[in-house]
Protein backbone atom coordinates (compact mmCIF):
# COMPACT_ATOMS: atom_id res chain seq x y z
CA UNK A 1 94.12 -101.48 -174.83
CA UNK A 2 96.21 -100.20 -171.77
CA UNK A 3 99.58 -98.61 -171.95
CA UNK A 4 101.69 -97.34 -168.70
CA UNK A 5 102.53 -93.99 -169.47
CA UNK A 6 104.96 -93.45 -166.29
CA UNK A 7 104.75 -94.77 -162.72
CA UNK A 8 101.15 -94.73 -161.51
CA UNK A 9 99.77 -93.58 -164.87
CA UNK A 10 97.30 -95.91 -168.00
CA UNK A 11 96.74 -94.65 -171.09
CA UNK A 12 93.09 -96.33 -171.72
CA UNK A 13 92.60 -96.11 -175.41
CA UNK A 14 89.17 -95.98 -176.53
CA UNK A 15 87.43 -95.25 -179.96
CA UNK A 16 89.66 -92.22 -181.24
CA UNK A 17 89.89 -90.87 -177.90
CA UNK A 18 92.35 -91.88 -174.86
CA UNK A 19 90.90 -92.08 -171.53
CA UNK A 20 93.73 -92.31 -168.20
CA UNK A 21 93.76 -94.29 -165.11
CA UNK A 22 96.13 -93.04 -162.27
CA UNK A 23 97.44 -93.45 -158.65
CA UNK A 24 96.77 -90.13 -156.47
CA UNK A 25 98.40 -91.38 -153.21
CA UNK A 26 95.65 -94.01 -152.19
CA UNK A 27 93.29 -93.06 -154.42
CA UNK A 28 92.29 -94.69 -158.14
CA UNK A 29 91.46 -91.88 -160.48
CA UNK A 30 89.68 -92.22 -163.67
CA UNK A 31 90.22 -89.01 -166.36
CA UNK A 32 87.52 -88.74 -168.65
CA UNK A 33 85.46 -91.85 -170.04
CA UNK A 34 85.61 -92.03 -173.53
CA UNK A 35 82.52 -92.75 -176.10
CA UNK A 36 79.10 -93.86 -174.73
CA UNK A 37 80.54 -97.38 -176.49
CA UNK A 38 84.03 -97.67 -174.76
CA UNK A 39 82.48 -98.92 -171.32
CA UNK A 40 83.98 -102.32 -172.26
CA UNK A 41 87.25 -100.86 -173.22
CA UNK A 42 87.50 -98.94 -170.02
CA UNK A 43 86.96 -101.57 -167.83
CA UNK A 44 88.92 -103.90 -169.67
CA UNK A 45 91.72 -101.37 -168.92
CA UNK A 46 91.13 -101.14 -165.58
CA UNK A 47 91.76 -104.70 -165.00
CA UNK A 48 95.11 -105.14 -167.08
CA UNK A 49 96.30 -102.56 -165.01
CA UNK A 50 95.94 -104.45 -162.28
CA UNK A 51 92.87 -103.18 -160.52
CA UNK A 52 89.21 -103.98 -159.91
CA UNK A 53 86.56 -101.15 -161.37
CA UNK A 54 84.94 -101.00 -158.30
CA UNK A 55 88.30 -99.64 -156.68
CA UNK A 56 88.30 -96.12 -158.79
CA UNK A 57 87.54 -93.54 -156.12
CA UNK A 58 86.56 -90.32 -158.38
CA UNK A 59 86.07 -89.19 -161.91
CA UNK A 60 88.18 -85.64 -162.92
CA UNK A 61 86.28 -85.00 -166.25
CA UNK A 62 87.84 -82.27 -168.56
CA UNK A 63 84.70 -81.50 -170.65
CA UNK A 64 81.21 -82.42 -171.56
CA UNK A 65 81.67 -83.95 -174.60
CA UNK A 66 80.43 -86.95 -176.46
CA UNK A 67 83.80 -88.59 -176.41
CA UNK A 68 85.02 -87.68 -172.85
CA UNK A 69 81.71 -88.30 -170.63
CA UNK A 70 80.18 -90.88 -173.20
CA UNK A 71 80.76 -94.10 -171.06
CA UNK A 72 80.26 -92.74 -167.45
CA UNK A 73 76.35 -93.31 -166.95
CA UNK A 74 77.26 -97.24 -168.33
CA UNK A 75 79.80 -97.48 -165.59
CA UNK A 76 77.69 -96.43 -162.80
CA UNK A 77 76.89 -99.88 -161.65
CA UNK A 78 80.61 -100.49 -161.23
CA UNK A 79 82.02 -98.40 -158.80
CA UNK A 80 80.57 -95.22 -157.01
CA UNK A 81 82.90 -92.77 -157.47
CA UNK A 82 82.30 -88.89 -157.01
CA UNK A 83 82.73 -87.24 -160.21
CA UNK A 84 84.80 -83.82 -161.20
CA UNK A 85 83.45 -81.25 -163.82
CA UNK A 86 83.20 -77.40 -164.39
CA UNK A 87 79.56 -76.62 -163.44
CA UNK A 88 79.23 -75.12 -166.51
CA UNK A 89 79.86 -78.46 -168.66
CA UNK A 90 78.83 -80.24 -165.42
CA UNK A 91 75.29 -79.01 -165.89
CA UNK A 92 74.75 -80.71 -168.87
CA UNK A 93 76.27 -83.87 -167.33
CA UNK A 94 73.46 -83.78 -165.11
CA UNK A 95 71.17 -82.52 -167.59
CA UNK A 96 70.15 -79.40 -165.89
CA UNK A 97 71.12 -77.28 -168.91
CA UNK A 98 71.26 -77.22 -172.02
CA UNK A 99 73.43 -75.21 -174.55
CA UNK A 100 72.33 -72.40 -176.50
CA UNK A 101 70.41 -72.34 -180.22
CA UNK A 102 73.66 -70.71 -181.54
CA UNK A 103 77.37 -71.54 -182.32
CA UNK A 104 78.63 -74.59 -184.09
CA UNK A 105 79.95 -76.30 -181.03
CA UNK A 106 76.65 -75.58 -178.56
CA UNK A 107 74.30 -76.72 -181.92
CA UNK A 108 76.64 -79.85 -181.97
CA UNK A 109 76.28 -80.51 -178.09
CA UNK A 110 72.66 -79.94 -178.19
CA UNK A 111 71.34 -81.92 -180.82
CA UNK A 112 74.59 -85.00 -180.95
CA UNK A 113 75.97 -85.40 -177.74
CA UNK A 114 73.29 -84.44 -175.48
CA UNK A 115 71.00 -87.46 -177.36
CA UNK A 116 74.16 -90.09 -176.72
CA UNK A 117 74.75 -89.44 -173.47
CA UNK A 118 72.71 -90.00 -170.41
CA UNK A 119 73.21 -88.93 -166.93
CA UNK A 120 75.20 -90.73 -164.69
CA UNK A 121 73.58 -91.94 -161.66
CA UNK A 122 76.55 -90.68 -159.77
CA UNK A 123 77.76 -88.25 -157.02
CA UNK A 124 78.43 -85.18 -158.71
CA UNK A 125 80.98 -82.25 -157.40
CA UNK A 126 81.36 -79.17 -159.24
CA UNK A 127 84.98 -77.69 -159.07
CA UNK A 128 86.33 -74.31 -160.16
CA UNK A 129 90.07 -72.64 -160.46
CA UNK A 130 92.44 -73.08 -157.24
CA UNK A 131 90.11 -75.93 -155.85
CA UNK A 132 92.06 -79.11 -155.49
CA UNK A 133 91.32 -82.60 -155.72
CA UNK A 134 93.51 -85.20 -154.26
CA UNK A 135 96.92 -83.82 -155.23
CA UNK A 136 95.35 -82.23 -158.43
CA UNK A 137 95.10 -78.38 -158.54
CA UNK A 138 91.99 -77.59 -160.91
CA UNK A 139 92.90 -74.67 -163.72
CA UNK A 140 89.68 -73.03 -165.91
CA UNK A 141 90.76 -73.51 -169.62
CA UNK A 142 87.43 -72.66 -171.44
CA UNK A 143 87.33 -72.12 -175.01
CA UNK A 144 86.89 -75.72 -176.44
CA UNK A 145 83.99 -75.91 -174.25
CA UNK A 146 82.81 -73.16 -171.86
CA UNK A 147 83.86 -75.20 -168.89
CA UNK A 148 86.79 -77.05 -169.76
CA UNK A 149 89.06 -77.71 -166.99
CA UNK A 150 93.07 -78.79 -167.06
CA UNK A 151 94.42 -80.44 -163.88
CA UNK A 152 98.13 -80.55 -162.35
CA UNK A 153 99.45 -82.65 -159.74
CA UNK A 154 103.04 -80.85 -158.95
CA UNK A 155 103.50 -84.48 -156.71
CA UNK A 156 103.32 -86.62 -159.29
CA UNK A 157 104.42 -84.78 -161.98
CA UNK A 158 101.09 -85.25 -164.30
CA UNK A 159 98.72 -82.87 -166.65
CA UNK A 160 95.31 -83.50 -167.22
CA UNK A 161 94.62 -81.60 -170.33
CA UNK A 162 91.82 -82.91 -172.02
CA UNK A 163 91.13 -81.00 -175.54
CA UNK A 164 93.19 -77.72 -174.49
CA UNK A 165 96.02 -79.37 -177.03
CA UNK A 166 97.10 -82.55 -178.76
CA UNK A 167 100.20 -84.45 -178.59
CA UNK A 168 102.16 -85.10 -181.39
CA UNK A 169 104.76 -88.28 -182.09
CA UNK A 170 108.38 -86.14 -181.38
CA UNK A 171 107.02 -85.33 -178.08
CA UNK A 172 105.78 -81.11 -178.89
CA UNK A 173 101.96 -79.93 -178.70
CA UNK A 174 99.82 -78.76 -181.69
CA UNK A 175 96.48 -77.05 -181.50
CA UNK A 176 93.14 -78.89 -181.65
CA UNK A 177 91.49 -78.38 -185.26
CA UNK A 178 89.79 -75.12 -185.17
CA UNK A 179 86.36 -76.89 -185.84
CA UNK A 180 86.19 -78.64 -182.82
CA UNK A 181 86.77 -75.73 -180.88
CA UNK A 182 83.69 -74.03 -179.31
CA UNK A 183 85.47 -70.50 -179.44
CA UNK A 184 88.70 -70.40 -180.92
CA UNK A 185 89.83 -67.16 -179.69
CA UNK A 186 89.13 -68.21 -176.16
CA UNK A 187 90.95 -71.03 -176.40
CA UNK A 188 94.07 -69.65 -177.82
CA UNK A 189 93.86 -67.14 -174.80
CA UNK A 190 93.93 -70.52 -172.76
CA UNK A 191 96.81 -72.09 -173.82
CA UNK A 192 98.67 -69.41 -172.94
CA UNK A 193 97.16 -68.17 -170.09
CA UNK A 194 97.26 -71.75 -168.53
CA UNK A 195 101.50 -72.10 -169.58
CA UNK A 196 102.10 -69.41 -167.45
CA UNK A 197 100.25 -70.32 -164.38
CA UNK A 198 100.63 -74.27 -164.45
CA UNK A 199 103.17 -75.60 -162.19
CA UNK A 200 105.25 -77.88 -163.71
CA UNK A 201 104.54 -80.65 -164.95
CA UNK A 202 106.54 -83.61 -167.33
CA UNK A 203 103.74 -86.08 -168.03
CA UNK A 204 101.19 -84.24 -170.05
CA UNK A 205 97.60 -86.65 -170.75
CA UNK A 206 95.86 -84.72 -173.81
CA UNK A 207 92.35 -86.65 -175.33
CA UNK A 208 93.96 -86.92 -178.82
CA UNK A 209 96.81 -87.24 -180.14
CA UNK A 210 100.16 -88.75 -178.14
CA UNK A 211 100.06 -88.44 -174.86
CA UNK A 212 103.54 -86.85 -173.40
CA UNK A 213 106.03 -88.88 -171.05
CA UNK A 214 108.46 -86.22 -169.98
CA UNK A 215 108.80 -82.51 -170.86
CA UNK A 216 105.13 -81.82 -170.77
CA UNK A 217 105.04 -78.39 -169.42
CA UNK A 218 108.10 -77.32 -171.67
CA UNK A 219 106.34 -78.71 -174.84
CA UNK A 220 103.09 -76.57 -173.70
CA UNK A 221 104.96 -73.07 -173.17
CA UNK A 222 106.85 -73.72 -176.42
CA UNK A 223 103.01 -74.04 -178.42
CA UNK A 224 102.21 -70.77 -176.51
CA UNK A 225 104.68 -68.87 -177.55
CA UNK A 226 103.83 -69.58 -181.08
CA UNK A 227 100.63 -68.15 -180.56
């Protein structure tokens, strides 16, 4: 199912996890991918929102994880777009890594996701804090996984923020469940390191939860200060 979240931006809602679709001047960007079984789903979305798959021009991906890079290597047949990772998550997109023997979250990655998800055969560029991309500024937000990125576009108004937070229904920002989070200490320290230095922002796009229309930025200083 697609939903338009605000002008130039699809919610793409896969199996317990949204996925986003947006306009970035020309460009068609796809935000994360979902479950290594939401290929359908995704391009399905694509084309209610009025677009061909082949048109979407790059990838931003938040984090390696089996529900946000799941679908990408069944998707490589359908367009060619470059795709946007930490290098540290980004090298076990590519499979050139692999986590450590140690830590709920790396044991997890290792020995669930790593199984479930296969390579893309896709262009892959590794991006780091203060590169941009398109009219998205990339911000290093580790602490769910070591490379988790957030991304702002001050232009149109829009978060990328993956698993750094969820949404909830009356429009405010909760914490992921501390399970899921591959240090939790770290990523505290990332929610509020990243409300001070984001610019601002009203639509906020989280993985879970409800995504936020307007007052995203405010609704993410107002979870840091409780921290």
């Amino acid at each position: 199912m697609v939903r338009e979240l605000g002008a130039g931006v699809w919610v793409l809602s896969c199996r317990g996890v949204d996925a986003y679709l947006l306009e970035d001047g020309d460009s068609l960007v796809l935000v994360d991918a979902g479950t290594p079984w939401d290929a359908d789903t995704i391009r399905e979305g694509v084309l209610d929102a009025g677009f061909a798959v082949a048109d979407v021009d790059r990838v931003l991906v938040t984090h390696y994880d089996l529900d946000h890079v799941g679908a990408l290597s069944k998707l490589d047949d359908d367009f060619s777009a470059t795709v946007y990772v930490s290098e540290m998550d980004g090298r076990l997109l590519d499979g050139s890594r692999k986590p450590p023997l140690r830590g709920k979250k790396a044991v997890l990655t290792r020995f669930v996701t790593m199984p479930l998800v296969s390579s893309p055969d896709l262009p892959v560029s590794f991006v780091s804090e203060g590169d941009t991309v398109g009219s998205f500024s990339v911000f290093e937000t580790p602490g769910h996984t070591p490379g988790h990125l957030c991304y702002v576009s001050e232009s149109l108004g829009v978060g990328l923020l993956g698993d750094l937070v969820r949404g909830n229904a009356d429009g405010s920002m909760r914490r992921v469940p501390w399970v899921v989070d591959g240090s939790r200490r770290r990523a505290g320290r990332s929610i509020r390191e990243f409300a001070e230095r984001a610019p601002p922002f009203e639509v906020a796009c989280m993985g879970h939860g409800h995504p936020i229309a307007d007052g995203g930025r405010a609704a993410l200083r107002a979870l840091a200060a409780e921290l």
